[in-house]
C-alpha atoms as a PDB file:
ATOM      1  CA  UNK A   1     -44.397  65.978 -32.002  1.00  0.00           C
ATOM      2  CA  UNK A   2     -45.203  62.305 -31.171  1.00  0.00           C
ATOM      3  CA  UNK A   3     -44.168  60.474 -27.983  1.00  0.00           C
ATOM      4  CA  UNK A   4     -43.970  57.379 -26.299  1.00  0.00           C
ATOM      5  CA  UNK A   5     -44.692  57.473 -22.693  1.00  0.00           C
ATOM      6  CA  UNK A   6     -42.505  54.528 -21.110  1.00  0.00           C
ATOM      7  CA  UNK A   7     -43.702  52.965 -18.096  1.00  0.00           C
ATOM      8  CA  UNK A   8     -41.388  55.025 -15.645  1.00  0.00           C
ATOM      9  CA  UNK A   9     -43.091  57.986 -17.139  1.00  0.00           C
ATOM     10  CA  UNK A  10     -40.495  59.249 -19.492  1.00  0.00           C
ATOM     11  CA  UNK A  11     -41.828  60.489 -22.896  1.00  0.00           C
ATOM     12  CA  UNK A  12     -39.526  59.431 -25.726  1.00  0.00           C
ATOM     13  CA  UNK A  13     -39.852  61.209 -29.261  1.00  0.00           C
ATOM     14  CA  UNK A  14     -41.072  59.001 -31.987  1.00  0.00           C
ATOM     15  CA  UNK A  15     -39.387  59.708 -35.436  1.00  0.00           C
ATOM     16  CA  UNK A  16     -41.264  58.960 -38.456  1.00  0.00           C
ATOM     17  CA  UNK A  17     -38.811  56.880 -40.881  1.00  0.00           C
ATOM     18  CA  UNK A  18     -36.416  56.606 -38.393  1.00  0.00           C
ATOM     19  CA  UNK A  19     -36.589  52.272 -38.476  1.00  0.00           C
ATOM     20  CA  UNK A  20     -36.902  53.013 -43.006  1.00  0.00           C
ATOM     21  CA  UNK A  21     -33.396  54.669 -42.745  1.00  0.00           C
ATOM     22  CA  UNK A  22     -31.937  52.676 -40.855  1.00  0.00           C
ATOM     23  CA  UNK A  23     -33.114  49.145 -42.928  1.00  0.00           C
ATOM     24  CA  UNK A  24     -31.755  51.245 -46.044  1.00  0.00           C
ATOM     25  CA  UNK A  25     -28.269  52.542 -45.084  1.00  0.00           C
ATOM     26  CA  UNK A  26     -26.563  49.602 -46.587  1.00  0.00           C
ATOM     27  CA  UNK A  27     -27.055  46.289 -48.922  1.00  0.00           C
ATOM     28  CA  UNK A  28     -27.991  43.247 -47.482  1.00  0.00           C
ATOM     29  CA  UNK A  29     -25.852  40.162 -48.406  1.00  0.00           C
ATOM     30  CA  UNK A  30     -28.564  37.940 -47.276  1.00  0.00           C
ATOM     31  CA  UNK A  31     -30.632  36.303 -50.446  1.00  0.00           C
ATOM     32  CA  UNK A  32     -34.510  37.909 -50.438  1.00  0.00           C
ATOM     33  CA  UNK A  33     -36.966  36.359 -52.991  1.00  0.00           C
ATOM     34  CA  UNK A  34     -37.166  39.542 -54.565  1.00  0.00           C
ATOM     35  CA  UNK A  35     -33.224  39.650 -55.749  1.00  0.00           C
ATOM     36  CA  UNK A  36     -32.552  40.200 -59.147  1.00  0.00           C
ATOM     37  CA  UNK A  37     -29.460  38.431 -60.977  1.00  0.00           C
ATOM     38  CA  UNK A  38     -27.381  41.703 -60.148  1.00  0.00           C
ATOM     39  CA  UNK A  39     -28.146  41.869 -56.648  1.00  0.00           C
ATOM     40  CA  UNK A  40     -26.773  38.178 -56.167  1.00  0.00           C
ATOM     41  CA  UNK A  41     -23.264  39.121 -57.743  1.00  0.00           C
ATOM     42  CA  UNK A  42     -22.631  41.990 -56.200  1.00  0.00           C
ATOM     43  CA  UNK A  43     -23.889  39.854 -53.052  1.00  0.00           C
ATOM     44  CA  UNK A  44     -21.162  36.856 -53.926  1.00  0.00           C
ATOM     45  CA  UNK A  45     -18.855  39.199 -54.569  1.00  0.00           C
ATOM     46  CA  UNK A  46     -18.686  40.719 -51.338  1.00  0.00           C
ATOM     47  CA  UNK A  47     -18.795  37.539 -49.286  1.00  0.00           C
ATOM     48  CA  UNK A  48     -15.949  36.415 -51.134  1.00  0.00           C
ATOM     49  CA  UNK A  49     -14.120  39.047 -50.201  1.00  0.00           C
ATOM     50  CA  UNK A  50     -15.166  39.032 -46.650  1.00  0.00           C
ATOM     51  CA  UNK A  51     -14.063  35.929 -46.651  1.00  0.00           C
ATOM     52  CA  UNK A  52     -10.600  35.975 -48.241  1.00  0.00           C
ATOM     53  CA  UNK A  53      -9.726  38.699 -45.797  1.00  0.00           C
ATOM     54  CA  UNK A  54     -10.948  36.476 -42.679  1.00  0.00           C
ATOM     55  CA  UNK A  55      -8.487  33.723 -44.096  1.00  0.00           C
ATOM     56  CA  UNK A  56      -5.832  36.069 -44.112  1.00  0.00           C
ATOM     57  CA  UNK A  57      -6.552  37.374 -40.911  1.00  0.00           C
ATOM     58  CA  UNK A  58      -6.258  34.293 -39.624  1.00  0.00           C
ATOM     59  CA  UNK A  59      -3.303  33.096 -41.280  1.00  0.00           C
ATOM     60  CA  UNK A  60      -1.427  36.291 -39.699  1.00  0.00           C
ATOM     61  CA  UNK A  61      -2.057  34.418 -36.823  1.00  0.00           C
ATOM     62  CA  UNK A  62      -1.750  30.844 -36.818  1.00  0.00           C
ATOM     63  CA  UNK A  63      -0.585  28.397 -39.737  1.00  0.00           C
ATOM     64  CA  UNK A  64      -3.652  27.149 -41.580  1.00  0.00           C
ATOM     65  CA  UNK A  65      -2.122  24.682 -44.283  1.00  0.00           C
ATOM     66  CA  UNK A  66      -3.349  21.288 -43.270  1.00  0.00           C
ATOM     67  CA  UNK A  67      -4.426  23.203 -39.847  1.00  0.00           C
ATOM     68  CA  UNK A  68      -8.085  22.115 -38.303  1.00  0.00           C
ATOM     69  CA  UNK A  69     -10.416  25.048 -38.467  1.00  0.00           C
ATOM     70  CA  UNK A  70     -14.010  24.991 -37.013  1.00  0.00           C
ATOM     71  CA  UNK A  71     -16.713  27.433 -38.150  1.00  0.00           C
ATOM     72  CA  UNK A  72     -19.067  27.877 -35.374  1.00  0.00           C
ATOM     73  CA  UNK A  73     -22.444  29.032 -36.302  1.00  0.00           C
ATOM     74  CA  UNK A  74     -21.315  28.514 -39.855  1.00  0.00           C
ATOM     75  CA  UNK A  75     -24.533  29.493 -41.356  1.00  0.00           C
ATOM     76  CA  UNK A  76     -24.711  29.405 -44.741  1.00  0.00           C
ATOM     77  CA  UNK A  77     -20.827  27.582 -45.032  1.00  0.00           C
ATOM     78  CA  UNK A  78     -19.230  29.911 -47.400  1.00  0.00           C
ATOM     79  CA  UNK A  79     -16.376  30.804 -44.848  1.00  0.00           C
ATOM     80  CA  UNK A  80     -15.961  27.130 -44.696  1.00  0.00           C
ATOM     81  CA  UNK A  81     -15.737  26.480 -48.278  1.00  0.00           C
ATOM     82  CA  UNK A  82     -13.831  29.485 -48.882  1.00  0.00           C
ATOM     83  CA  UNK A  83     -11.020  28.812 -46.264  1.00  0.00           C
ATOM     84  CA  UNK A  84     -10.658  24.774 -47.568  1.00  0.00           C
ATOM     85  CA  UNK A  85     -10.125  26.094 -50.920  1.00  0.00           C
ATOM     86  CA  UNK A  86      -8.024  29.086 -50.494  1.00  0.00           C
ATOM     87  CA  UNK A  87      -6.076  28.235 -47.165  1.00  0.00           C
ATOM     88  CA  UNK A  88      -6.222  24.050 -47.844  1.00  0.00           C
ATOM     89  CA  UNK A  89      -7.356  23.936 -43.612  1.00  0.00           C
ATOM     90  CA  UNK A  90      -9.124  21.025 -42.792  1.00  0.00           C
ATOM     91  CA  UNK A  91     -12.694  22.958 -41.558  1.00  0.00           C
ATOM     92  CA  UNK A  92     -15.401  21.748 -39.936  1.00  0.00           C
ATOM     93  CA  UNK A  93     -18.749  24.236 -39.807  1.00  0.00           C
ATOM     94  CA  UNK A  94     -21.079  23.679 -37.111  1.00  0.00           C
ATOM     95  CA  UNK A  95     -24.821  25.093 -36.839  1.00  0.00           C
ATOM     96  CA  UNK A  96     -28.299  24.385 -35.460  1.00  0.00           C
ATOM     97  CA  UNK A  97     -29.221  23.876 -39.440  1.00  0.00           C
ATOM     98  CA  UNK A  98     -26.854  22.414 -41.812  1.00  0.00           C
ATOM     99  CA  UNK A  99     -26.346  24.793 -44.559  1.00  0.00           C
ATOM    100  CA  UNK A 100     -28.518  24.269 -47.545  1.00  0.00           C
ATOM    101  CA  UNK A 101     -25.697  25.634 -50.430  1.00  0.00           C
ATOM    102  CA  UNK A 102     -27.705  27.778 -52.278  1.00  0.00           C
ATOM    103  CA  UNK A 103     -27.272  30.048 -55.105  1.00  0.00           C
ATOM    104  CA  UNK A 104     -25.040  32.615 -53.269  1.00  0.00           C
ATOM    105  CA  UNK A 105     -22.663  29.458 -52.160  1.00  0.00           C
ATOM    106  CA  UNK A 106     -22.166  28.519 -55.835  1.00  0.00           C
ATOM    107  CA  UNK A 107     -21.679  31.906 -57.197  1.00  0.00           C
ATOM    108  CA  UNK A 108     -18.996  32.292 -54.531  1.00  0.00           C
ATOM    109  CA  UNK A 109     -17.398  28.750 -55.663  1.00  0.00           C
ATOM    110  CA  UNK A 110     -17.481  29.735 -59.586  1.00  0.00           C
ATOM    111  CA  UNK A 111     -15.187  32.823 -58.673  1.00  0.00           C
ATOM    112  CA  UNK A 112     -13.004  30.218 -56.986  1.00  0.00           C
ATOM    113  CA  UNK A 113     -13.046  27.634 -59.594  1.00  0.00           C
ATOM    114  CA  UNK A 114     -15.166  28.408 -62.945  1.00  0.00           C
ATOM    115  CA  UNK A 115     -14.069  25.344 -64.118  1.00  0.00           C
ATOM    116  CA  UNK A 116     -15.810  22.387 -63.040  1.00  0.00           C
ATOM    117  CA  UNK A 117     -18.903  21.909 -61.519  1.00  0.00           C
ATOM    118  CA  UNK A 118     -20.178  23.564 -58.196  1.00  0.00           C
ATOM    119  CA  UNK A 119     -21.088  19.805 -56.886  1.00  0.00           C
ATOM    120  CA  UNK A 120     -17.273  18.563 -57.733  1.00  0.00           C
ATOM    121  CA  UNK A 121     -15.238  21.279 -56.453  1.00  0.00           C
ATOM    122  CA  UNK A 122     -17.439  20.577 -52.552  1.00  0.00           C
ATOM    123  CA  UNK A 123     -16.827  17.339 -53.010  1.00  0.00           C
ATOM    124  CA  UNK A 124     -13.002  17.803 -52.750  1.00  0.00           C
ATOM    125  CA  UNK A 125     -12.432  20.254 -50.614  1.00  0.00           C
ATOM    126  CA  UNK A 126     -11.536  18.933 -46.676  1.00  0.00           C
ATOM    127  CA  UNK A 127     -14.663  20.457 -45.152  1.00  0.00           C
ATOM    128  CA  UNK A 128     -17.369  18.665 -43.614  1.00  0.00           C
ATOM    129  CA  UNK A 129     -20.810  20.025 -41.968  1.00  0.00           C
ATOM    130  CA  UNK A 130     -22.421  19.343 -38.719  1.00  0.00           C
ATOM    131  CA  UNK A 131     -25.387  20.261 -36.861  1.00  0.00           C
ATOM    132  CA  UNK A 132     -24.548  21.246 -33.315  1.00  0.00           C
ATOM    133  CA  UNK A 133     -25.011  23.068 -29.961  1.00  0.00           C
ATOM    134  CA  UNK A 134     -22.669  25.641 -29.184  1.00  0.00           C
ATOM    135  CA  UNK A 135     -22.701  25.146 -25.618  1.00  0.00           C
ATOM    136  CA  UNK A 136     -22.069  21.293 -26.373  1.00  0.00           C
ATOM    137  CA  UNK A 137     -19.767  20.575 -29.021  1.00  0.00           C
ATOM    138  CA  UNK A 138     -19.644  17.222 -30.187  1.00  0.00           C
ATOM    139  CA  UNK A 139     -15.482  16.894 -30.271  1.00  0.00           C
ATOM    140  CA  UNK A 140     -13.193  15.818 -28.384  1.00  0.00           C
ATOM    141  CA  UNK A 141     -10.657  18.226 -26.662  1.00  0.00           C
ATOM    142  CA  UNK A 142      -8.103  20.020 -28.374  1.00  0.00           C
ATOM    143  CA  UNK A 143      -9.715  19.029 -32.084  1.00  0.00           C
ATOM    144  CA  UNK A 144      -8.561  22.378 -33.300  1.00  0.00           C
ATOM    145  CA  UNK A 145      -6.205  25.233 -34.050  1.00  0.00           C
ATOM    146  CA  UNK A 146      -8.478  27.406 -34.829  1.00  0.00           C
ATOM    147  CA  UNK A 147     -12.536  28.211 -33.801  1.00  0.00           C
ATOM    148  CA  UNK A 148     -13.876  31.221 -35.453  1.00  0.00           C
ATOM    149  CA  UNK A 149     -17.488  32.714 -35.328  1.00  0.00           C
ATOM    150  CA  UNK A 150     -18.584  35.564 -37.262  1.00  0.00           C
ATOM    151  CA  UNK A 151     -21.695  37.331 -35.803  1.00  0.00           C
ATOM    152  CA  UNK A 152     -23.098  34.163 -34.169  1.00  0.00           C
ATOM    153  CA  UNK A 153     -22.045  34.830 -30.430  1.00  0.00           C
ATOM    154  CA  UNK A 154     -24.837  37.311 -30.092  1.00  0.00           C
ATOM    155  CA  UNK A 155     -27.174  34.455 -30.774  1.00  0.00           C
ATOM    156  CA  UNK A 156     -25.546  31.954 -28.530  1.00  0.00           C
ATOM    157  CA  UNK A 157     -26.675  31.660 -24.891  1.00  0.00           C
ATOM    158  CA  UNK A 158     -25.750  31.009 -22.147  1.00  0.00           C
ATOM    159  CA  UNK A 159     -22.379  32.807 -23.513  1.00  0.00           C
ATOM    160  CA  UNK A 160     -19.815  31.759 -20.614  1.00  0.00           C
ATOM    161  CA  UNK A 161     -20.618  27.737 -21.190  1.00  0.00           C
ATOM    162  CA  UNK A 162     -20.551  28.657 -25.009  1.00  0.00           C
ATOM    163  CA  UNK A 163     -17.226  30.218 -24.160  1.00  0.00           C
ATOM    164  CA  UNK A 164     -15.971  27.641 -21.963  1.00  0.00           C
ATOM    165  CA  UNK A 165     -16.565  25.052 -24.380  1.00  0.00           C
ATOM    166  CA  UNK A 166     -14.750  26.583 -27.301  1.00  0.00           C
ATOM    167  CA  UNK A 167     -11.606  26.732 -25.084  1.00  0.00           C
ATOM    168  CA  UNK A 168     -12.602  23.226 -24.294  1.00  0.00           C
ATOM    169  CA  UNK A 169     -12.335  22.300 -28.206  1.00  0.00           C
ATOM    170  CA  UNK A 170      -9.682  24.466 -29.001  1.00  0.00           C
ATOM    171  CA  UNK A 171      -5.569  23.110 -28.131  1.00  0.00           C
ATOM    172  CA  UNK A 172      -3.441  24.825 -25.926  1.00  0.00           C
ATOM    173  CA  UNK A 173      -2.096  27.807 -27.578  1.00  0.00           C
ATOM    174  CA  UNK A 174      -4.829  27.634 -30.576  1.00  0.00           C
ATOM    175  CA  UNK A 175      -6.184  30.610 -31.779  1.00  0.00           C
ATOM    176  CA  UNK A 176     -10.087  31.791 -31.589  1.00  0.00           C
ATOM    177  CA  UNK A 177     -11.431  34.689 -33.631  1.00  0.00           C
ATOM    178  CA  UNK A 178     -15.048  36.326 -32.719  1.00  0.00           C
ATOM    179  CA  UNK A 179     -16.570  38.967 -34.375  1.00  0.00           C
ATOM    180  CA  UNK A 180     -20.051  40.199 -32.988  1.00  0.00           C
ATOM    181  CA  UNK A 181     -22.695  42.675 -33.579  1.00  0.00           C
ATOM    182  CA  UNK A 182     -23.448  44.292 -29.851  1.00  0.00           C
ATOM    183  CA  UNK A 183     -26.353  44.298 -29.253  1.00  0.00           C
ATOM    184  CA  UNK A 184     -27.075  48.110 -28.151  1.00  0.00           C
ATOM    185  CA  UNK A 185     -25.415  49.776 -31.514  1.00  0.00           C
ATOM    186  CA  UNK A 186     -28.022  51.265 -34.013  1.00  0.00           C
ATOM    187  CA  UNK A 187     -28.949  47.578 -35.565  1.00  0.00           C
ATOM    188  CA  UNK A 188     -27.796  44.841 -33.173  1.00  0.00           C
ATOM    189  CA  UNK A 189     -31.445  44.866 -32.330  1.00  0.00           C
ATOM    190  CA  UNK A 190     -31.712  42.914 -36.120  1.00  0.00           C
ATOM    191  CA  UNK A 191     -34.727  44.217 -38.463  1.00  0.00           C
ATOM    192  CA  UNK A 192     -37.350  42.960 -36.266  1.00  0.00           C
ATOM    193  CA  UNK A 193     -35.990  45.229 -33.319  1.00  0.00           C
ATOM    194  CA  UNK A 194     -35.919  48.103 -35.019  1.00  0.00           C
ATOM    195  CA  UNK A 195     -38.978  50.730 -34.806  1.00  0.00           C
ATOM    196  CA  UNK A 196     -39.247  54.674 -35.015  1.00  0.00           C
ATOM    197  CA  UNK A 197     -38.280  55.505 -31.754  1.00  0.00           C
ATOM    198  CA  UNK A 198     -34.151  55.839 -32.416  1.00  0.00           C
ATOM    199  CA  UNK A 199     -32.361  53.746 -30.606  1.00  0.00           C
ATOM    200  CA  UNK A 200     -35.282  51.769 -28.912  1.00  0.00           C
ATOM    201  CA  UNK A 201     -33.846  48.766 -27.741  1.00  0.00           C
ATOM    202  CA  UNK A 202     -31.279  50.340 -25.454  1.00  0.00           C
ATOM    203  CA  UNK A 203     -33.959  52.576 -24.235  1.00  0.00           C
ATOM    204  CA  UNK A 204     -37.154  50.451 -23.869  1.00  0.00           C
ATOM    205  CA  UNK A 205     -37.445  46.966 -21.532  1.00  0.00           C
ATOM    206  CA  UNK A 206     -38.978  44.576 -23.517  1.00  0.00           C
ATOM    207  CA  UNK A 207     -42.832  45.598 -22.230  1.00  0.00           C
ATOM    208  CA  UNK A 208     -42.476  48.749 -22.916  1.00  0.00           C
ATOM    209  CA  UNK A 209     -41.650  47.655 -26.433  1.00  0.00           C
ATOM    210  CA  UNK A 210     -44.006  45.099 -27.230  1.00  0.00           C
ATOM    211  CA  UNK A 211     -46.490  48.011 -25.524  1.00  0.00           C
ATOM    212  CA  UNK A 212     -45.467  50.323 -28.651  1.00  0.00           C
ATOM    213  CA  UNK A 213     -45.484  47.592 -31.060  1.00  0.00           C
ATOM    214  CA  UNK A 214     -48.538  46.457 -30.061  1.00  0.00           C
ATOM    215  CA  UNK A 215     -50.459  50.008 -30.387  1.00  0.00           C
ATOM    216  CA  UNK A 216     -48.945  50.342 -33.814  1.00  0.00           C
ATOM    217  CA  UNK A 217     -48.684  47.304 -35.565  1.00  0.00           C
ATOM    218  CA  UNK A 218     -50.573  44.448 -33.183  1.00  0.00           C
ATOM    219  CA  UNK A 219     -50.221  42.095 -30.607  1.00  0.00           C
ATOM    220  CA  UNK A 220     -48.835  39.045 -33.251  1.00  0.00           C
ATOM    221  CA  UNK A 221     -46.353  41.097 -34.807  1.00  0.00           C
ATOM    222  CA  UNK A 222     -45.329  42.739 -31.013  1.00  0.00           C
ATOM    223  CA  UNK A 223     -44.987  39.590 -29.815  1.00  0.00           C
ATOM    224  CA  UNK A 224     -43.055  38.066 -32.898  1.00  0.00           C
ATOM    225  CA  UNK A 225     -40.379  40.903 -32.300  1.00  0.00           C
ATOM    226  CA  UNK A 226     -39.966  40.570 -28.443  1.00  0.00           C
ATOM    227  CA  UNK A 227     -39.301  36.577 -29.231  1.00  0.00           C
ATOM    228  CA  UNK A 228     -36.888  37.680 -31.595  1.00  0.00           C
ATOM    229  CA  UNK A 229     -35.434  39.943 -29.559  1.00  0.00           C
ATOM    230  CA  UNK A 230     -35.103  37.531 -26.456  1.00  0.00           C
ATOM    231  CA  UNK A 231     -33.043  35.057 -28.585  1.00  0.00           C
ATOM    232  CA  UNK A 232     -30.339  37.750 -28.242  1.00  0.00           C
ATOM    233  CA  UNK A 233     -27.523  38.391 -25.810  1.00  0.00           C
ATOM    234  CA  UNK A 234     -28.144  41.859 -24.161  1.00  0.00           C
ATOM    235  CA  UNK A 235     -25.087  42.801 -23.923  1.00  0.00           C
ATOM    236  CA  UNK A 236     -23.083  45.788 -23.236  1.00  0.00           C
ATOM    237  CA  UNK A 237     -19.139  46.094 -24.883  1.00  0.00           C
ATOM    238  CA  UNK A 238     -18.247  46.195 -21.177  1.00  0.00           C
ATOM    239  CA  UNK A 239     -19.889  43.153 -20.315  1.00  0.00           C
ATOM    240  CA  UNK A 240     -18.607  41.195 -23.178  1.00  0.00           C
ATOM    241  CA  UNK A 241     -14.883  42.331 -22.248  1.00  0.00           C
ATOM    242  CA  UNK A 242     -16.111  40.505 -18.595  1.00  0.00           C
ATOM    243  CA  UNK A 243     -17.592  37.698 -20.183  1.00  0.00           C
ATOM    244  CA  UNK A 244     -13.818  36.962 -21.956  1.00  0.00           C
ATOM    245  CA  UNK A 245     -12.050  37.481 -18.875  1.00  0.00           C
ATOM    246  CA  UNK A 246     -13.932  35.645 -17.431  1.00  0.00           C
ATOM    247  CA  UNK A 247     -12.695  32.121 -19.636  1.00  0.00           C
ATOM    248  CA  UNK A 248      -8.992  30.781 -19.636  1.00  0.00           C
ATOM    249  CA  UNK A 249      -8.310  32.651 -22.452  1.00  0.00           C
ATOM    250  CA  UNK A 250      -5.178  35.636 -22.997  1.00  0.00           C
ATOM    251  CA  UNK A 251      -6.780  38.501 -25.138  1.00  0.00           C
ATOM    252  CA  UNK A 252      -4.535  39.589 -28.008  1.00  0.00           C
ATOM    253  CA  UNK A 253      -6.230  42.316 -29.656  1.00  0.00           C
ATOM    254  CA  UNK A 254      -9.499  44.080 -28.815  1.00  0.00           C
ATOM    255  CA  UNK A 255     -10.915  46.076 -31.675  1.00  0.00           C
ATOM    256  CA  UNK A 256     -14.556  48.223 -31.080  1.00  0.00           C
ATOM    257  CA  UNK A 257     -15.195  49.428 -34.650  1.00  0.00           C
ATOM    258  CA  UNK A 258     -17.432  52.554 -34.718  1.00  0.00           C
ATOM    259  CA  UNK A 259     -20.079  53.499 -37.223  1.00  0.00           C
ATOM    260  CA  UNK A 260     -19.964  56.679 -38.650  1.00  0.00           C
ATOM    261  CA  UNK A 261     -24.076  56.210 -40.304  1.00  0.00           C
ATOM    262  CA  UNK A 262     -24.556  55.933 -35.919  1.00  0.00           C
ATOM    263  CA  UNK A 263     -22.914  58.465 -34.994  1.00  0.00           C
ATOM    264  CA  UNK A 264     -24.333  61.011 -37.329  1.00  0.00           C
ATOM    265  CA  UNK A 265     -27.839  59.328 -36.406  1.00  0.00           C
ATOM    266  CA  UNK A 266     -27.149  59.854 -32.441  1.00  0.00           C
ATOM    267  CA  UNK A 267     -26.007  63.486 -32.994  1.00  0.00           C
ATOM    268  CA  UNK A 268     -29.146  64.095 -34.796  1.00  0.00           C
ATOM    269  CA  UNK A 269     -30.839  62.678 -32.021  1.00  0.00           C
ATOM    270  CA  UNK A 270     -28.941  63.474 -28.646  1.00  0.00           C
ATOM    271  CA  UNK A 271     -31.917  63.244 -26.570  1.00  0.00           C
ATOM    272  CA  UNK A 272     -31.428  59.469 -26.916  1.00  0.00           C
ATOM    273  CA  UNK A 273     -28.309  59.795 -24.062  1.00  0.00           C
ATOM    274  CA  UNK A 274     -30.738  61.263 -21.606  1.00  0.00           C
ATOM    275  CA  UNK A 275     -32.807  57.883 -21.460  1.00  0.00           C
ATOM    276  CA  UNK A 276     -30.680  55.046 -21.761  1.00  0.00           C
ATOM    277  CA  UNK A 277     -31.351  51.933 -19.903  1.00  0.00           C
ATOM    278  CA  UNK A 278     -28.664  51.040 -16.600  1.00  0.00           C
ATOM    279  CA  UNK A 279     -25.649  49.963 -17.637  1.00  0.00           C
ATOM    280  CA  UNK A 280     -25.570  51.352 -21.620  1.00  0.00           C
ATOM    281  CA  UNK A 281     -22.809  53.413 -22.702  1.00  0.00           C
ATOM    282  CA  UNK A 282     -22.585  56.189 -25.558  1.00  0.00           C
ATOM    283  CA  UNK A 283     -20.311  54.179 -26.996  1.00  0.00           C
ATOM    284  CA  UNK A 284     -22.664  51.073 -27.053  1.00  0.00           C
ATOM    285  CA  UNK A 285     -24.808  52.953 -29.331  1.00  0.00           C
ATOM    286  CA  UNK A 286     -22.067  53.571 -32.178  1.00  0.00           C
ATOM    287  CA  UNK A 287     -19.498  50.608 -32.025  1.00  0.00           C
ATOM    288  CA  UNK A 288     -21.088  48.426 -35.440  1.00  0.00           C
ATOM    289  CA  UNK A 289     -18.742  45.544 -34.537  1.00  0.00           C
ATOM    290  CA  UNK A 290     -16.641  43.733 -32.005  1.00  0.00           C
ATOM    291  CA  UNK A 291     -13.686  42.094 -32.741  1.00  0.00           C
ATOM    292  CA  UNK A 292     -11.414  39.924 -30.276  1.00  0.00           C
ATOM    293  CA  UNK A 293      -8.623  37.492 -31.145  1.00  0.00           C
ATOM    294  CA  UNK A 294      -7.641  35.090 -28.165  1.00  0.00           C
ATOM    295  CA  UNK A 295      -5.307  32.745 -27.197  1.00  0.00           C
ATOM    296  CA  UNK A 296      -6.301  29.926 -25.377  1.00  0.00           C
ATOM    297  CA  UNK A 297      -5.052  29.080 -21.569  1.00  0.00           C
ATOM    298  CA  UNK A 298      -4.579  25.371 -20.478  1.00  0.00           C
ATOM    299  CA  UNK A 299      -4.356  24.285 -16.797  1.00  0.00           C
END
């Protein structure tokens, strides 16, 4: 059997194909040079319908006809596009890049509206782009009646002025939606973070990963993957439940959504909850996604 020593002196078993399976468990709906015509559609098709459900979410919630709606860490914009068109909110998407409405964008806007041109149907929709800090948002307070982010709060730090400054944005009342991939589960680590030791990044500090990157793969790519990894919030479900709490905001629903792929993985590997780093939970390791809907709380 292969081991990892950490620096504590705690072997750790090393599982050949362990990072493979995970990368393979389920379809990316991000574009890769490599996609063929099929992989797009099925792609387009499933953002679209992520993205009708967020709208209706949302409208559940708070009246979006003619509402203002912003996107934060909009990425590629489809949310955006998709909630002007379906939901006729005025929506603003803010991100460090503007999106660059590529191919997946206009297969999701020909399921909309086949009938005229990609370029023509942006063009009218109320929805305009911006780049932007989170933790500074260019608008004035109480722009909106709605903020949203959909896995983008795990990238944004420091969280609690992120936080504050959504509230800041956001009217009295208004409603916010965040859904985030924690970062201890089986891949809130992202692809770079993942490596055959199951469950590393809630097990290793960062030296003792780029240590085992670096033996097996070299010091560029180790070092590569710890960057990557420091660009995300650390972040137990516990300490994200704080970090809310913390804000002037009124919490109306809490939702931890397990994975049953991570849960089968962490009962074929229990020896991972003998060696977890302070602080981490079992159920850090299985919840896939993170859900909160809040009200906001003026003085």
């Amino acid at each position: 059997m292969t081991t990892f020593v950490r620096a504590d002196g705690r072997p750790l078993r090393v599982v050949p194909g362990f990072r493979e399976r995970v990368l393979g468990y389920r379809p990316s709906v991000t574009p890769r040079p490599e996609w063929t015509p099929d992989q797009y559609e099925r792609a387009a098709e499933k953002k679209l319908e992520r993205a009708r459900r967020l709208v209706a979410e949302i409208g559940q919630r708070q009246e979006l006809d003619r509402g203002t709606v912003l996107d934060v860490g909009c990425g590629d914009g489809i949310n955006c596009l998709v909630m002007a068109y379906v939901a006729h909110a005025r929506v603003v998407g803010v991100d460090l890049r503007q999106p660059g409405f590529e191919r997946l964008a206009e297969l999701v806007v020909a399921r909309l509206d086949g009938g005229r041109l990609f370029t023509d149907v942006i063009a009218g929709l109320p929805v305009r782009f911006s780049r932007a800090d989170a933790t500074s948002l260019p608008f004035p307070p109480d722009s909106f009646d709605v903020l949203f982010s959909r896995s983008a709060l795990e990238h944004i730090a420091p969280v609690g002025r992120a936080l504050a400054e959504m509230a800041r944005v956001t009217r009295a009342g208004g409603v916010i939606h965040h859904a985030v991939d924690p970062y201890y589960w089986l891949r809130g680590c992202h692809k770079r973070g993942l490596v055959d030791i199951p469950w590393a990044h809630a097990r290793l500090s960062l030296d003792d990963f780029r240590r085992f990157v670096t033996e097996r793969e070299g010091a560029a790519v180790a070092a590569q993957r710890c960057d990557r990894l420091r660009t995300l919030n650390r972040l137990t479900l516990a300490e994200w439940r704080e970090a809310i709490e913390a804000g002037p905001f009124d919490i109306l629903e809490w939702t931890e959504a397990p994975s049953p792929f991570a849960v089968q993985l962490l009962e074929e590997n229990p020896d991972v909850l003998d060696s977890l780093a302070v602080g981490v939970e079992p159920r850090d390791l299985v919840n896939g996604r993170l859900e909160f809907w809040l009200h906001v709380r003026k003085s």
